[in-house]
Protein backbone atom coordinates (compact mmCIF):
# COMPACT_ATOMS: atom_id res chain seq x y z
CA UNK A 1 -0.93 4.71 30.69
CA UNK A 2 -2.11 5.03 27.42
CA UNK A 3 -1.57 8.31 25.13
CA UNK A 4 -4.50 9.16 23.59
CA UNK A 5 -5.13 12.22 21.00
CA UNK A 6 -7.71 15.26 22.12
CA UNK A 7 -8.89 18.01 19.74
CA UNK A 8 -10.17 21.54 21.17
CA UNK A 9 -13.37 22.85 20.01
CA UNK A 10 -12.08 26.34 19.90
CA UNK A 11 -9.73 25.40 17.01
CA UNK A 12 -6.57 25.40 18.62
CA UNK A 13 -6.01 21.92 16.83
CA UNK A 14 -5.17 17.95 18.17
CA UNK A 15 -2.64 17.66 21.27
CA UNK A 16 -2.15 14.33 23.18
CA UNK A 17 -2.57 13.24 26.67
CA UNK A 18 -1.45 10.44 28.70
CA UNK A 19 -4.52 9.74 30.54
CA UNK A 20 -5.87 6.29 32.27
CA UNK A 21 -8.27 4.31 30.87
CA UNK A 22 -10.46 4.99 33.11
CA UNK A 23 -10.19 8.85 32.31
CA UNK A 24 -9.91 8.25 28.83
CA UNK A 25 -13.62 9.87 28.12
CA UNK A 26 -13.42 12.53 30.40
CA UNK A 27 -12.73 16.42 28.93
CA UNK A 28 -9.69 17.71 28.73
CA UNK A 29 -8.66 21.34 29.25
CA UNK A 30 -6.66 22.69 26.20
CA UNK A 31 -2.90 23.51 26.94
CA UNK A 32 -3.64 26.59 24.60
CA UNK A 33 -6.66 27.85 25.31
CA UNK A 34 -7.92 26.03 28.80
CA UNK A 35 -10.96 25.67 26.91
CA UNK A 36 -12.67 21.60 26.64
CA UNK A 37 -10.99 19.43 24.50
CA UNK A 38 -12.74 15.81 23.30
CA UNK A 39 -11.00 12.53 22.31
CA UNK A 40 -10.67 12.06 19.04
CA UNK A 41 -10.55 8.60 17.63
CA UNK A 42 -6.58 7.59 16.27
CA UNK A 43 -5.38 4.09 15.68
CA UNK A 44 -3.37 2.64 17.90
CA UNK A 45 0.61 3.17 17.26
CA UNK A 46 3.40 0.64 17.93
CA UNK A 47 6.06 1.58 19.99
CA UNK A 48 9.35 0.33 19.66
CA UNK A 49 11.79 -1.36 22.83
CA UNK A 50 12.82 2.00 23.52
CA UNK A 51 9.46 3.68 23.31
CA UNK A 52 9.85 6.22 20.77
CA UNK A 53 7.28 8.00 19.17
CA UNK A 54 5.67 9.03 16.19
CA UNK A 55 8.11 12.08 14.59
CA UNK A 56 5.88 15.15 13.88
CA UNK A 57 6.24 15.41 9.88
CA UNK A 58 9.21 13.15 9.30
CA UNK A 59 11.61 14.62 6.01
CA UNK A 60 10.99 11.89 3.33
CA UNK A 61 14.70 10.46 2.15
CA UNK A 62 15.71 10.68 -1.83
CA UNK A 63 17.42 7.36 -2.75
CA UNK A 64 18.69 7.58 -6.06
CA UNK A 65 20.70 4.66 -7.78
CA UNK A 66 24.41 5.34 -9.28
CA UNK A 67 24.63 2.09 -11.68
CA UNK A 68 22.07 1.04 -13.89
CA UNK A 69 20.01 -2.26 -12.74
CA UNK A 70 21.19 -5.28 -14.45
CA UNK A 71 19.54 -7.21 -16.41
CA UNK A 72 18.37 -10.19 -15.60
CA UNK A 73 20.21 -13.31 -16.20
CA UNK A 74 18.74 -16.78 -17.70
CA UNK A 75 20.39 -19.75 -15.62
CA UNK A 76 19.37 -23.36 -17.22
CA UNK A 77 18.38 -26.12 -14.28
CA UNK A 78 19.44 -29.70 -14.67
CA UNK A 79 16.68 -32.45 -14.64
CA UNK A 80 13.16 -32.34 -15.71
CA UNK A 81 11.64 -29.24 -16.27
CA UNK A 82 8.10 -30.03 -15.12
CA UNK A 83 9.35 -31.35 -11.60
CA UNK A 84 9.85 -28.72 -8.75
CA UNK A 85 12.85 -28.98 -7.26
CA UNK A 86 13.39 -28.69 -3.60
């Protein structure tokens, strides 16, 4: 069954649903309010082996370097320099 997203007209916000395809236009009833929801359109997510998904506002991750980058390094190539070499 497909998970699809709903929002409620009362302003309660988006909540998900697994629903069939075949019910996938029907109304939904709010868990909040009980009043009708409608689907709203999301793209589709990929799920992983173990069928994890989407975190709700994931913490982004600082990654800061402890050496400097090194430079880059000139290395001179044997043969003609107009051929590619393979």
């Amino acid at each position: 069954m497909p998970l699809y997203e709903y929002l409620c007209e009362e302003g309660c916000g988006q909540f998900e649903a697994w629903k069939s395809i075949a019910e996938r236009d029907q109304r939904v009833a709010c868990p909040h309010c009980d009043q009708a929801a409608r689907r709203i359109f999301s793209p589709p997510r990929v799920l992983s082996s173990s069928l994890r998904l989407k975190q709700e506002n994931p913490e982004p991750i600082l990654v800061r370097r402890t050496e400097p980058p090194m430079a880059p390094q000139l290395t001179s190539r044997s043969g003609r320099p107009w051929m590619v070499m393979h």
